[in-house]
Protein backbone atom coordinates (compact mmCIF):
# COMPACT_ATOMS: atom_id res chain seq x y z
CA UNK A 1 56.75 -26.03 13.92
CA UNK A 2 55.71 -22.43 12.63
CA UNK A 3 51.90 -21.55 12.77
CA UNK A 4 50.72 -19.67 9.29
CA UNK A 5 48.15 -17.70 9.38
CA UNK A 6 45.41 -18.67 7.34
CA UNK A 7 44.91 -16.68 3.89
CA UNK A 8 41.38 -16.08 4.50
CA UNK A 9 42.38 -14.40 7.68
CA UNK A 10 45.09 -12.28 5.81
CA UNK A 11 42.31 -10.99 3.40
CA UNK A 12 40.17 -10.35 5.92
CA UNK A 13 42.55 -8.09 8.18
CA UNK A 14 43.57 -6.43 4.80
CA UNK A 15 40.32 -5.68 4.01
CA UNK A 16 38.89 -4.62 7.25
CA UNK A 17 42.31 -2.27 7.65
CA UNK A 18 40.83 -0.60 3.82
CA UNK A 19 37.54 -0.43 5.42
CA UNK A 20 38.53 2.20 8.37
CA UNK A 21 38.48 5.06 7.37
CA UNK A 22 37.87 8.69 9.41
CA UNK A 23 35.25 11.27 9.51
CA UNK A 24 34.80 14.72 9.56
CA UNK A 25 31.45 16.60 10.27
CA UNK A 26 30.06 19.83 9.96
CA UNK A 27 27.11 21.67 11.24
CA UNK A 28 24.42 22.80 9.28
CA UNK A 29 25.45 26.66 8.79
CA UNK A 30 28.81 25.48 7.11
CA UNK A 31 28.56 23.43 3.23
CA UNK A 32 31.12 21.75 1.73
CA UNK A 33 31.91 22.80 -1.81
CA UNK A 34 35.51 20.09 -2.82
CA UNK A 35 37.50 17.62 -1.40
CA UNK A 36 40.86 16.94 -2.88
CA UNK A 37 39.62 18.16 -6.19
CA UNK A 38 36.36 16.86 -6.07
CA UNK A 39 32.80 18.91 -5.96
CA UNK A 40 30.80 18.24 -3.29
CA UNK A 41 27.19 18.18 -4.15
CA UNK A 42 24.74 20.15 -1.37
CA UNK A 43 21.75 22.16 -1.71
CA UNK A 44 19.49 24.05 0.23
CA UNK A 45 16.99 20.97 0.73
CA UNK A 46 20.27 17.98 0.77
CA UNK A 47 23.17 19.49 3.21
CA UNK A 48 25.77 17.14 3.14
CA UNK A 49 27.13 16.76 7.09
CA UNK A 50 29.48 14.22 6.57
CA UNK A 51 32.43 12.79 4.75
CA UNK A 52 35.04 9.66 4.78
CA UNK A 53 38.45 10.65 5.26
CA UNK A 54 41.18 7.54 4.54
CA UNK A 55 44.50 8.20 6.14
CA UNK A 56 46.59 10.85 4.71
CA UNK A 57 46.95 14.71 4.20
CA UNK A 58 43.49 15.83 2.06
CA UNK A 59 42.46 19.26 1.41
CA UNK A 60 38.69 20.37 1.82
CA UNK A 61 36.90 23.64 0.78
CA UNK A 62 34.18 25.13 2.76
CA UNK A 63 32.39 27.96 3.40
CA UNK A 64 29.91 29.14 6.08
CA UNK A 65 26.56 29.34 4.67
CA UNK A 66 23.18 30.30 7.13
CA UNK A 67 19.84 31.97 6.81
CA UNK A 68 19.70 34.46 9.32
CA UNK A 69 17.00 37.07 10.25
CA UNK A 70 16.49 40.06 8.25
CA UNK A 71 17.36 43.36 10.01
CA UNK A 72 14.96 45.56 7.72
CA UNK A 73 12.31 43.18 7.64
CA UNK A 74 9.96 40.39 9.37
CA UNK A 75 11.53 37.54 7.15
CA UNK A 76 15.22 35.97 6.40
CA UNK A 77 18.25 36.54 4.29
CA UNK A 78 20.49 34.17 3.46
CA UNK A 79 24.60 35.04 4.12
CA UNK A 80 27.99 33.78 3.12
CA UNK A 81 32.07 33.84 3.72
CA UNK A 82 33.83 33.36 1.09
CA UNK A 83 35.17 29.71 1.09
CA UNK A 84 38.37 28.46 2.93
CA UNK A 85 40.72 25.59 2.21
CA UNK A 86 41.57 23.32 5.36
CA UNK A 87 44.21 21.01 5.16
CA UNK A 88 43.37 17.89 7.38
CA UNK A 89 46.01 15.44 8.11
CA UNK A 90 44.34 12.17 9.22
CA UNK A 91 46.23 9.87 11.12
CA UNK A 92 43.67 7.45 11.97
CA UNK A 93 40.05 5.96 12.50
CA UNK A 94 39.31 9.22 14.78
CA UNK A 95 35.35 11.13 14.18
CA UNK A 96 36.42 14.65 13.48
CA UNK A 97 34.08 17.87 14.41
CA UNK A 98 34.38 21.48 12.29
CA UNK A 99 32.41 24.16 14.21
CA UNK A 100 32.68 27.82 15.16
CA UNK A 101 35.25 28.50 17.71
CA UNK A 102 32.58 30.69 19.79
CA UNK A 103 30.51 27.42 20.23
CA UNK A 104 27.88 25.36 18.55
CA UNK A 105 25.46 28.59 17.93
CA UNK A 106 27.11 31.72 15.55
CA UNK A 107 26.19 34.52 18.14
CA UNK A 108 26.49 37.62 15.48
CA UNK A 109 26.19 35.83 12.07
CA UNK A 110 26.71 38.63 9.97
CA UNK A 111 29.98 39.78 11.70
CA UNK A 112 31.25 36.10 11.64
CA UNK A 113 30.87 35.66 7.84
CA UNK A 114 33.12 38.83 7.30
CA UNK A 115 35.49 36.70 9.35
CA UNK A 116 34.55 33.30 10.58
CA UNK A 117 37.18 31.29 12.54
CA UNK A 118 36.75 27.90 13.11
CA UNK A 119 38.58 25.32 14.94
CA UNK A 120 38.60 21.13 14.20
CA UNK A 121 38.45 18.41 17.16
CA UNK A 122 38.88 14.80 17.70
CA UNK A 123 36.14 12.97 19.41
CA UNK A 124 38.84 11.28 21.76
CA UNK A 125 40.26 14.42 22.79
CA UNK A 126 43.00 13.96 20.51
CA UNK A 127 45.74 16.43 18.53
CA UNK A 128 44.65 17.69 15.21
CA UNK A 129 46.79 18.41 12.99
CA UNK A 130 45.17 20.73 10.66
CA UNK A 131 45.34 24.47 8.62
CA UNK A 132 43.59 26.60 7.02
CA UNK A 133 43.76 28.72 4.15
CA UNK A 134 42.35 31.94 3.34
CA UNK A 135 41.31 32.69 -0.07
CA UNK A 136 40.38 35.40 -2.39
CA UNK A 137 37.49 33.61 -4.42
CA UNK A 138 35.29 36.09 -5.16
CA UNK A 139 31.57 35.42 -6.44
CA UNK A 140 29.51 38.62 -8.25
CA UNK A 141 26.28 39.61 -6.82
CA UNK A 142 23.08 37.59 -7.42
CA UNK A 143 21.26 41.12 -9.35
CA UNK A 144 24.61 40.86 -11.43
CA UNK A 145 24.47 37.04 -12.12
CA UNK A 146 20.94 37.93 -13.27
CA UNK A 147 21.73 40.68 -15.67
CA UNK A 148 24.80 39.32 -17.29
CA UNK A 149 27.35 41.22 -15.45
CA UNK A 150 30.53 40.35 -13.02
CA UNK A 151 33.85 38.16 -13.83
CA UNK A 152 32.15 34.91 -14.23
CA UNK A 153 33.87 33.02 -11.62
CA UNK A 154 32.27 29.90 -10.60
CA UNK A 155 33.53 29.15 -6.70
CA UNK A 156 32.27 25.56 -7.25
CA UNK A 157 35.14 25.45 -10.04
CA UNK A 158 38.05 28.09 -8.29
CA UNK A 159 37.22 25.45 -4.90
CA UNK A 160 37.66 22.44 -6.64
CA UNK A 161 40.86 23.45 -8.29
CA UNK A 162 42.34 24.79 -5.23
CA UNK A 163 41.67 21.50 -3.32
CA UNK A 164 43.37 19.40 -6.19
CA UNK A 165 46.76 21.25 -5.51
CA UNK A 166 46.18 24.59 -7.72
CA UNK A 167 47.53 27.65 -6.17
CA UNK A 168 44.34 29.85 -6.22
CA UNK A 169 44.81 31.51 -2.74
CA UNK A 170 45.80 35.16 -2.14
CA UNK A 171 47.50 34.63 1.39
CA UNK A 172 47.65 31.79 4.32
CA UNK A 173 46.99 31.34 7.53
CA UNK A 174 47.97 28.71 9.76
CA UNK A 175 46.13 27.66 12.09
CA UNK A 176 47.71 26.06 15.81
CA UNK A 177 46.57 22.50 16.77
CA UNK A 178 42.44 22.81 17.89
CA UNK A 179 43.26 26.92 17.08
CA UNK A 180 41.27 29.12 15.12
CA UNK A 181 42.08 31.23 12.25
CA UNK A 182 39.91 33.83 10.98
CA UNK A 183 38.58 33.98 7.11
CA UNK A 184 37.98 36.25 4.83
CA UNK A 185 34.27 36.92 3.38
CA UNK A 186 32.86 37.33 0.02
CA UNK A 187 30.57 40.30 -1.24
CA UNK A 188 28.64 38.64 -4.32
CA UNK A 189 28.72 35.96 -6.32
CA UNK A 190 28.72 34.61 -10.32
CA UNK A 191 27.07 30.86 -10.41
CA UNK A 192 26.71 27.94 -12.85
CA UNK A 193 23.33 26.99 -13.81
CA UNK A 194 22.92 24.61 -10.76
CA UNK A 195 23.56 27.07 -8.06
CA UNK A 196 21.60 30.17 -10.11
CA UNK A 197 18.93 28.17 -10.03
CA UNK A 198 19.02 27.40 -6.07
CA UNK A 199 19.87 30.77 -5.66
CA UNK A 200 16.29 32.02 -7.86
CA UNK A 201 14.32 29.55 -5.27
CA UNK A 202 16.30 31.50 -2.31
CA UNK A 203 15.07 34.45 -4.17
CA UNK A 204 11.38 33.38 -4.01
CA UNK A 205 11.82 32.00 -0.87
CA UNK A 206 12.75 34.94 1.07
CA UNK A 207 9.52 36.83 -0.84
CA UNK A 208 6.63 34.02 -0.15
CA UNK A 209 4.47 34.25 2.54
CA UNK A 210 4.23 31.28 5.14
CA UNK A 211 1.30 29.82 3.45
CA UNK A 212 3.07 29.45 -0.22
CA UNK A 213 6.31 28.53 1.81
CA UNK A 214 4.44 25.49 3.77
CA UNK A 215 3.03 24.24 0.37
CA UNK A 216 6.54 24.64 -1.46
CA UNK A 217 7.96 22.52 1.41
CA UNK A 218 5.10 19.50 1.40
CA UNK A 219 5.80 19.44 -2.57
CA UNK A 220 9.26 19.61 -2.25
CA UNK A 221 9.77 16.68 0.36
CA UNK A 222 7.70 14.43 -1.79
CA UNK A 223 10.77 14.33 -4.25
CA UNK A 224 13.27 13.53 -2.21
């Protein structure tokens, strides 16, 4: 006599099979701006370290993003690459890490966002099979987005599109298993609303003094 598994059992393995699902992670100096076509929300006070990967080839745009002392003056300056388009094929429940291949600290910012290379690990040790793209997004300077000027392209848009399967990229490289590959960066940049406004608060930011600065902060984790 056969033994059948119980139904109940059968919805549960299905569901609990839906339920794993992998992870990637980033550190704080990198922001993610699309996965597979869809915008990743991040700011300067909500960085978004995480996201859910389900098995399966995806595509994710980021960018390295840090505030970094000022060489010409006592406070800091924010810096940017432009953003790059890895290809991540997941092939199961495995924690995946993005990070700088010199290490876990960005030893000469400025020189890595004219070209960072990153690499992408497994937790377990194991292979990743991964690439990355290069692209030639391009984002008009922040006196330009102020005064009207620039080609009005909106990286949050170009990113998105290029991580739903639009060919938006000027040239490729491809990056070895756990290899990096090195990333063009970006000189300026044009902005929807959302990010001219974080980039006005950078703005005041980098021009308050410690006292304002403390204050801003107390207010500002009240409405979170």
């Amino acid at each position: 006599m056969k033994s059948v598994m119980p139904i109940t059992a059968i919805i549960a393995l299905l569901g609990s099979s839906s339920a794993l699902a992998a992870n990637l992670n980033i550190p704080m100096a990198f922001e993610y701006l699309a996965v597979d076509g869809q915008k990743i929300e991040s700011s300067l006070f909500n960085h978004k370290s995480d996201i859910e990967l389900n098995n399966g080839p995806h595509k994710i745009a980021i960018r390295y993003h840090d505030m970094v002392q000022d060489d010409f003056s006592d406070g800091e300056s924010f810096i940017k690459s432009s953003p790059f388009i890895v290809t991540l094929t997941v092939d199961g429940d495995h924690q995946y890490s993005l990070q700088a291949s010199d290490g876990e600290v960005v030893k000469n910012p400025q020189k890595f966002a004219k070209s960072p290379s990153v690499v992408i690990t497994r937790a377990d040790s194991g292979t990743v099979d991964y690439q990355v793209k290069q692209t030639n997004f391009t984002e008009d300077s922040f006196v330009n987005s102020i005064f009207g000027g620039g080609n009005g392209q909106d990286i949050s848009n170009v990113a998105s599109a290029a991580t739903g399967g639009v060919v938006a990229t000027s040239s490729t490289i491809t990056a070895p298993v756990s290899k990096p590959a090195p990333i063009d960066a970006v000189t300026g940049e044009k902005v929807n609303d959302a990010e001219h406004a974080e980039q006005m608060l950078q703005y005041w930011w980098l021009h308050a003094d410690q006292k304002t600065r403390k204050e801003f902060m107390s207010w500002a984790i009240k409405q979170l």
